[in-house]
PDB file of N, CA and C in Angstrom:
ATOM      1  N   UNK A   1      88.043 113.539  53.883  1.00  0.00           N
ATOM      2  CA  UNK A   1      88.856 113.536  55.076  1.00  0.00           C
ATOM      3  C   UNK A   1      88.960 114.969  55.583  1.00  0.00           C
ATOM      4  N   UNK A   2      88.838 115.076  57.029  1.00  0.00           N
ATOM      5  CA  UNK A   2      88.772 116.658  57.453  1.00  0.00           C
ATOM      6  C   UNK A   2      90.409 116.931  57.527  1.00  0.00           C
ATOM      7  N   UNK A   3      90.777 118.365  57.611  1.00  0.00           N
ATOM      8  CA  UNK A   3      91.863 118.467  57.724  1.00  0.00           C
ATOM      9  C   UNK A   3      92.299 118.497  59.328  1.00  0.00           C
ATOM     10  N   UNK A   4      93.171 118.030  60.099  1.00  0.00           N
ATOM     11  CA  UNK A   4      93.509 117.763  60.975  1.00  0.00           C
ATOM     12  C   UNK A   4      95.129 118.865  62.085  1.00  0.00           C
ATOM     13  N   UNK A   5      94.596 119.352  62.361  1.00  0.00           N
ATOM     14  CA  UNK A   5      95.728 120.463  63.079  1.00  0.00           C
ATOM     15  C   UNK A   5      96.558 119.581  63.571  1.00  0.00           C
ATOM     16  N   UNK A   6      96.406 117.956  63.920  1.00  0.00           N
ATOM     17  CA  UNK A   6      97.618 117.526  64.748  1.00  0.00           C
ATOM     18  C   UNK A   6      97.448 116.251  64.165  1.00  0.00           C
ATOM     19  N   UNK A   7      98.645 115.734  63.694  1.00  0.00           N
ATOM     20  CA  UNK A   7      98.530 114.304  63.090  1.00  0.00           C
ATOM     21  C   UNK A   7      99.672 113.645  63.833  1.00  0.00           C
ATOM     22  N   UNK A   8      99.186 112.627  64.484  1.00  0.00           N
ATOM     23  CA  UNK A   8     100.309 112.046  65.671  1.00  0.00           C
ATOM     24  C   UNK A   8     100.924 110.989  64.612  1.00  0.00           C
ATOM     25  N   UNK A   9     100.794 110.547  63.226  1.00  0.00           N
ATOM     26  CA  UNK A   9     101.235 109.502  62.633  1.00  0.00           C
ATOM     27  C   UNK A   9     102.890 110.303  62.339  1.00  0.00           C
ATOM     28  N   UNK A  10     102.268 111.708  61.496  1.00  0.00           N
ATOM     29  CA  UNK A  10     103.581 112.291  61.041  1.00  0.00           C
ATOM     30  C   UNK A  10     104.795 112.514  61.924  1.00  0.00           C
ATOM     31  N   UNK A  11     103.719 113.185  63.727  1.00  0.00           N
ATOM     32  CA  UNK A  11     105.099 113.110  64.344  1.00  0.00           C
ATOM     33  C   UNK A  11     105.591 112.394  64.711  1.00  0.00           C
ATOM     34  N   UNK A  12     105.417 111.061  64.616  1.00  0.00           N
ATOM     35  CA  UNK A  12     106.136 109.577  64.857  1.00  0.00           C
ATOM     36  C   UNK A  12     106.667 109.848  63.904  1.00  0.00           C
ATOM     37  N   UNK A  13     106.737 110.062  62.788  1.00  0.00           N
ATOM     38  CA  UNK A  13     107.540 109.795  61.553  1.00  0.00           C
ATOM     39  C   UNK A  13     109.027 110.971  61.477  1.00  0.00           C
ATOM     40  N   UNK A  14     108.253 112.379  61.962  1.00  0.00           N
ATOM     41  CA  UNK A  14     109.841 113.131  62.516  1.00  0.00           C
ATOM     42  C   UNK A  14     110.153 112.603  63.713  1.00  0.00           C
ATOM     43  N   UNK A  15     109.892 112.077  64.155  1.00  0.00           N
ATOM     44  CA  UNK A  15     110.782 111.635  65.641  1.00  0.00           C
ATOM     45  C   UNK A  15     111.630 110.446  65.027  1.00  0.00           C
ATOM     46  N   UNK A  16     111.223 109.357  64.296  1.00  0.00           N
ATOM     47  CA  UNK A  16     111.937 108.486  63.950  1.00  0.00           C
ATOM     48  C   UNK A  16     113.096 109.168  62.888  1.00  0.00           C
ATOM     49  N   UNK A  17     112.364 109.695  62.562  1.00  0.00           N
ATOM     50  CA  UNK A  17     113.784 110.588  61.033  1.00  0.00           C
ATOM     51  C   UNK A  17     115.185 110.992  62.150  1.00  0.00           C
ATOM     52  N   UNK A  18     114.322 112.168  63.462  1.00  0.00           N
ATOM     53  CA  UNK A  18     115.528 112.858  63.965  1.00  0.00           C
ATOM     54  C   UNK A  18     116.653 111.970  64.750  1.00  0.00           C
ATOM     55  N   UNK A  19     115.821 110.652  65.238  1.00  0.00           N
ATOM     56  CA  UNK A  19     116.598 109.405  65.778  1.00  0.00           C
ATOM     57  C   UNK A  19     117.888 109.016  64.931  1.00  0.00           C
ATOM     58  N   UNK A  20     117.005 108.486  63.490  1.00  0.00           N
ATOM     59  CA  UNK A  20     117.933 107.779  62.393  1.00  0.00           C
ATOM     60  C   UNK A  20     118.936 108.710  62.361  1.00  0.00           C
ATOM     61  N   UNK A  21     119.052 110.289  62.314  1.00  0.00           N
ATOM     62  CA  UNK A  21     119.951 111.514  61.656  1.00  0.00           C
ATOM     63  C   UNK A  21     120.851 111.387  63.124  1.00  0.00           C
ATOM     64  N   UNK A  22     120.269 111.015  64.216  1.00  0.00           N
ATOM     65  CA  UNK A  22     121.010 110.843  64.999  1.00  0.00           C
ATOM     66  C   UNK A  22     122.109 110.064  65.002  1.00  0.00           C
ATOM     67  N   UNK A  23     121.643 109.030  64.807  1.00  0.00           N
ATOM     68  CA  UNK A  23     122.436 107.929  65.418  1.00  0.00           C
ATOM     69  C   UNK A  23     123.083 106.768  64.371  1.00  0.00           C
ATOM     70  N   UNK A  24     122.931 107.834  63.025  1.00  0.00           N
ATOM     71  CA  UNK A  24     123.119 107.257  61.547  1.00  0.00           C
ATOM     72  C   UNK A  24     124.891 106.976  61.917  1.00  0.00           C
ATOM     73  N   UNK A  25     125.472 105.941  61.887  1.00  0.00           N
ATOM     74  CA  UNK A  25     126.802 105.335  61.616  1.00  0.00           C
ATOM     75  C   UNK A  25     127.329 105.549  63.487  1.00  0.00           C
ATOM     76  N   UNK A  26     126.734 105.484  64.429  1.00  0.00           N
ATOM     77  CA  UNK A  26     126.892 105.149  65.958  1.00  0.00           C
ATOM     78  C   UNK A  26     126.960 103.476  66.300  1.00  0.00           C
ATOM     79  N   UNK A  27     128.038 103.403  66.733  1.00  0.00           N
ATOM     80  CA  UNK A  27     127.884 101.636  67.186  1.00  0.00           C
ATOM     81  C   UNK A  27     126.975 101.187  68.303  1.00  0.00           C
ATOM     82  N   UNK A  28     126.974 100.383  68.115  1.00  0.00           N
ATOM     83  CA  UNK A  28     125.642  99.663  69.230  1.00  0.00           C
ATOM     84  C   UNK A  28     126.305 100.002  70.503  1.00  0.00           C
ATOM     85  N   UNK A  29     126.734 100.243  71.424  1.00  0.00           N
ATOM     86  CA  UNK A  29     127.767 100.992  72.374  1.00  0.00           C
ATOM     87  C   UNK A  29     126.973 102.225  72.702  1.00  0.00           C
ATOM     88  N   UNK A  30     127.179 102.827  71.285  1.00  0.00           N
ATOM     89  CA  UNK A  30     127.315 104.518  71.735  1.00  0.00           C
ATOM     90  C   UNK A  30     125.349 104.731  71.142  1.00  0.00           C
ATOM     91  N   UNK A  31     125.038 103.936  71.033  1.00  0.00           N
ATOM     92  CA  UNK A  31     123.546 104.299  70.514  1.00  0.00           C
ATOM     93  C   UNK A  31     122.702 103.698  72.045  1.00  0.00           C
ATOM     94  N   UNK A  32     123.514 103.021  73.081  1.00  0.00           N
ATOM     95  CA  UNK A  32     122.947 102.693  73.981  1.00  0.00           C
ATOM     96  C   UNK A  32     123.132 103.699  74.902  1.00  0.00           C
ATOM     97  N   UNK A  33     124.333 104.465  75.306  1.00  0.00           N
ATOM     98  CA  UNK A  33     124.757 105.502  75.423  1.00  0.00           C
ATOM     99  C   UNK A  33     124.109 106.927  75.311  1.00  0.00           C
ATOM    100  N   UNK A  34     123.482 106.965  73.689  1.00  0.00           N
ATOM    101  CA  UNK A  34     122.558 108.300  73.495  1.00  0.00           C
ATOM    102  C   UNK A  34     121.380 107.852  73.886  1.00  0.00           C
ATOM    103  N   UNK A  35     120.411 106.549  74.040  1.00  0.00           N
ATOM    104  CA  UNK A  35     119.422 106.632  74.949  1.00  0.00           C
ATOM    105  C   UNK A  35     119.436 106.581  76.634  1.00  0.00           C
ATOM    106  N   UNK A  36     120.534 106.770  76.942  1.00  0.00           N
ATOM    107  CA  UNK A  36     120.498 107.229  78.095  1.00  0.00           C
ATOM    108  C   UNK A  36     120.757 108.032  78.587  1.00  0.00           C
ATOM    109  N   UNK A  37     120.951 109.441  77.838  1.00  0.00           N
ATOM    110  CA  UNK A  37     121.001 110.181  77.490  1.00  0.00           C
ATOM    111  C   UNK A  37     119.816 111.086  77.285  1.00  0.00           C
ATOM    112  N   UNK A  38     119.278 110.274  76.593  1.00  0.00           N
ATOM    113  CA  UNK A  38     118.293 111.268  76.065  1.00  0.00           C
ATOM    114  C   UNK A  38     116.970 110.632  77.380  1.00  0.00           C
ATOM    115  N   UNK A  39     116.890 109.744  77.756  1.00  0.00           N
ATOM    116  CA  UNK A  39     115.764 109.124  79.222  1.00  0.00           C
ATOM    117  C   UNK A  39     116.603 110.058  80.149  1.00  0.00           C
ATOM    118  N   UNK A  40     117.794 110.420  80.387  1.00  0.00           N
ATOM    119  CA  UNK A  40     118.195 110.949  81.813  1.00  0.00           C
ATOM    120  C   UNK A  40     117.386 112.387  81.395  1.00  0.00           C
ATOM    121  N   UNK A  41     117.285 113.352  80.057  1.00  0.00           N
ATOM    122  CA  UNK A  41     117.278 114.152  79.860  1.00  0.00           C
ATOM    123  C   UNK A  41     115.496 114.274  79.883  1.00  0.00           C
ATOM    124  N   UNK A  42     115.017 113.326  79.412  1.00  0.00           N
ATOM    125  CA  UNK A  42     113.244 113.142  79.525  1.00  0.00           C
ATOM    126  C   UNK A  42     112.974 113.283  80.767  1.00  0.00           C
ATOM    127  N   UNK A  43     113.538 112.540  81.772  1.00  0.00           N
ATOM    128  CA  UNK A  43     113.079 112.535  83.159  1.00  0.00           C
ATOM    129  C   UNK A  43     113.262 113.911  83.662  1.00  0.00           C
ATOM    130  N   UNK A  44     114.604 114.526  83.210  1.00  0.00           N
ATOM    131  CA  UNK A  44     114.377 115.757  84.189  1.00  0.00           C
ATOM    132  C   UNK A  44     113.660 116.943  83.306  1.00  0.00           C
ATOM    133  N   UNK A  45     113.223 116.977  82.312  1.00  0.00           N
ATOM    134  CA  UNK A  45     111.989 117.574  81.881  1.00  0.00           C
ATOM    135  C   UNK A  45     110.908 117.349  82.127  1.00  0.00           C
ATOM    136  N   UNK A  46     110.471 115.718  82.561  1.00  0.00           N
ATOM    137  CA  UNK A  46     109.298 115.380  82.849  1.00  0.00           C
ATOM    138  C   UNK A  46     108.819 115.840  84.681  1.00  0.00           C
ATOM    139  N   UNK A  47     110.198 115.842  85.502  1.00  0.00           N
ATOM    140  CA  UNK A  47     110.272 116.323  86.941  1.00  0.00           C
ATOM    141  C   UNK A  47     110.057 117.967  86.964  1.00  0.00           C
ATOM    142  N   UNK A  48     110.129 118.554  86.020  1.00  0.00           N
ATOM    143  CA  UNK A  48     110.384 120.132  86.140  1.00  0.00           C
ATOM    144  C   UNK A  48     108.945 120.346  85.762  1.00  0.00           C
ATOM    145  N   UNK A  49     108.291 119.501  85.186  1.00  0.00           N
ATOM    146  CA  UNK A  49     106.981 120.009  84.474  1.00  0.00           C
ATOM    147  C   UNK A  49     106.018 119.873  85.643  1.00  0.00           C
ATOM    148  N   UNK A  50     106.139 118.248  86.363  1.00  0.00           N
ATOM    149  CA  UNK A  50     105.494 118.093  87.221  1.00  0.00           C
ATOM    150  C   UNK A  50     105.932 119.135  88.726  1.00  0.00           C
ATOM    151  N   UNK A  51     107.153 119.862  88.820  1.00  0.00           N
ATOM    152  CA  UNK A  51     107.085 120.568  89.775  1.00  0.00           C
ATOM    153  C   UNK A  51     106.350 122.048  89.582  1.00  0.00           C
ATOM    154  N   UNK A  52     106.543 122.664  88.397  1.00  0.00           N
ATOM    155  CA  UNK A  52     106.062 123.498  87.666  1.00  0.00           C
ATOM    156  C   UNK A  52     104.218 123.449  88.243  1.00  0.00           C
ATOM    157  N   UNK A  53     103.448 122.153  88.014  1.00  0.00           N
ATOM    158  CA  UNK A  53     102.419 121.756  87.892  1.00  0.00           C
ATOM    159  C   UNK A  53     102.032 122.095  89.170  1.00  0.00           C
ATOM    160  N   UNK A  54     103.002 121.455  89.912  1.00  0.00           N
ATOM    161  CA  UNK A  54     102.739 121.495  91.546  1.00  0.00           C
ATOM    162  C   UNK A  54     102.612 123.036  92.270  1.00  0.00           C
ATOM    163  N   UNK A  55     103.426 123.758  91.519  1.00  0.00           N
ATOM    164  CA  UNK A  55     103.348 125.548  92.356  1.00  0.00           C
ATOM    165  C   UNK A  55     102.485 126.081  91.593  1.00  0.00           C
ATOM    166  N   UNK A  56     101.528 125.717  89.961  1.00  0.00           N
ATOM    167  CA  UNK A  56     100.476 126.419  89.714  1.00  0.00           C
ATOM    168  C   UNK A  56      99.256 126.114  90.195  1.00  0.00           C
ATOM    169  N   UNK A  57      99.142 124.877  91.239  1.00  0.00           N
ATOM    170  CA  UNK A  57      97.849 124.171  91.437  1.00  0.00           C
ATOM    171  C   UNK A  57      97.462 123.693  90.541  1.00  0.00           C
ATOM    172  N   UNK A  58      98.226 123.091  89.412  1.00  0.00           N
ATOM    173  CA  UNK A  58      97.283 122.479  88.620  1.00  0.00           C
ATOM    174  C   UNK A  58      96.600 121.189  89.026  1.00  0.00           C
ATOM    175  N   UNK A  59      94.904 121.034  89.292  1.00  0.00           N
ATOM    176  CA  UNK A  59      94.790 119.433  89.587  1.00  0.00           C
ATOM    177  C   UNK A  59      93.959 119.548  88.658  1.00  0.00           C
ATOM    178  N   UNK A  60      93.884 119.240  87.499  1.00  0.00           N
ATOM    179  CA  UNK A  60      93.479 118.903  86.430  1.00  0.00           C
ATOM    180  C   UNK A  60      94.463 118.110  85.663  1.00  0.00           C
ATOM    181  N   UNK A  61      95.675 117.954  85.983  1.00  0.00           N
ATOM    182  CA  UNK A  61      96.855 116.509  85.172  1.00  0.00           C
ATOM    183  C   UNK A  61      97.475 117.869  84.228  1.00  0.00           C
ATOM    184  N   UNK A  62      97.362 118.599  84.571  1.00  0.00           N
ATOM    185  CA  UNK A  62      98.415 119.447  84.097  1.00  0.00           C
ATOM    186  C   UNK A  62      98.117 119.797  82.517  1.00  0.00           C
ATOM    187  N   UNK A  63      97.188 119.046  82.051  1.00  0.00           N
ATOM    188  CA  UNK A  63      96.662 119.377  80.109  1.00  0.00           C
ATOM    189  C   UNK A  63      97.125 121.402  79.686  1.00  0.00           C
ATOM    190  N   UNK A  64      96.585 122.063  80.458  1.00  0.00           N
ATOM    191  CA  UNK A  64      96.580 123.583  79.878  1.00  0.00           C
ATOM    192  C   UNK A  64      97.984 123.197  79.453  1.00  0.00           C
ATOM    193  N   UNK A  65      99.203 123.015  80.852  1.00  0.00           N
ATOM    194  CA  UNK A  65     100.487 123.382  80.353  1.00  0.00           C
ATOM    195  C   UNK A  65     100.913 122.672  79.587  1.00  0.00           C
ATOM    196  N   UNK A  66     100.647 121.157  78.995  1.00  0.00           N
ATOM    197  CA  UNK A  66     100.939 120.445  78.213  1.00  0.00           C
ATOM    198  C   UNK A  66     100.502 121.292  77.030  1.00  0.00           C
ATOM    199  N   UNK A  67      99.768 121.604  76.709  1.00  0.00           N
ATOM    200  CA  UNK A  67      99.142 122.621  75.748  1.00  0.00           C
ATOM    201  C   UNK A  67      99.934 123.563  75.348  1.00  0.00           C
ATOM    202  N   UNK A  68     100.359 124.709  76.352  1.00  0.00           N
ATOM    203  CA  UNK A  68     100.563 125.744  76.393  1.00  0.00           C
ATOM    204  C   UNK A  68     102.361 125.546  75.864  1.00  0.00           C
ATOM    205  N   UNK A  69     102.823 124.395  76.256  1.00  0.00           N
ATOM    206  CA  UNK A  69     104.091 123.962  75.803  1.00  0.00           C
ATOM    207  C   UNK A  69     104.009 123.903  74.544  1.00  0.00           C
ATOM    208  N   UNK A  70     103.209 122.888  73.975  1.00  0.00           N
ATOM    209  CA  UNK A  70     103.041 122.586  72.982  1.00  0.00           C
ATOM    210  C   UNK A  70     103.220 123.391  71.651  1.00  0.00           C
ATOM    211  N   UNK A  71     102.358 124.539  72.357  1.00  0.00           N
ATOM    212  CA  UNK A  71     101.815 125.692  71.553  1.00  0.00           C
ATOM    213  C   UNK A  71     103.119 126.615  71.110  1.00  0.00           C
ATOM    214  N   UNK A  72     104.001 126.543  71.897  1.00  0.00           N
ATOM    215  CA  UNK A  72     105.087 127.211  71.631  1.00  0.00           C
ATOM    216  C   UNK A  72     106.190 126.600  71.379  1.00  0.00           C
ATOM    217  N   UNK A  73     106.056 125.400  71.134  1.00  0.00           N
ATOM    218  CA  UNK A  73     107.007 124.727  69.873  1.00  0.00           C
ATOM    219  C   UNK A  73     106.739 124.624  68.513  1.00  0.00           C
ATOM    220  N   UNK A  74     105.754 125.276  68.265  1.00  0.00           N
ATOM    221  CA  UNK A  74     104.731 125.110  67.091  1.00  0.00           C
ATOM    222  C   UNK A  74     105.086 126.226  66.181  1.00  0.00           C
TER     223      UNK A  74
END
């Protein structure tokens, strides 16, 4: 098996961990509550990226900065 710089299985697996640590003992109420929350908060990251996209000219779908984000959470 080659070794792999990005394994999308594991980060499903921290995303589900940071969910559970989330929302460990939240009632069905307030766990409906933090996903809307956290979608109001996706969207306006996902609007800033695409405006971002829009004043660098990116027409390539924006990949470098998806990248370049990436790269610096890393």
């Amino acid at each position: 098996m080659k070794n792999k710089p990005f394994d999308c299985v594991e980060m499903k697996r921290r995303g589900a961990r940071r969910v559970q640590e989330a929302t460990a003992g939240m009632t069905l109420t307030e766990k409906v509550e933090y996903w809307r929350q956290r979608d109001a908060q996706f969207r306006r990251e996902q609007e800033a990226l695409v405006a971002r996209q829009a004043g660098s000219g990116a027409a390539t779908g924006g990949d470098d900065v998806i990248d370049a984000e990436f790269e610096e959470k890393r």
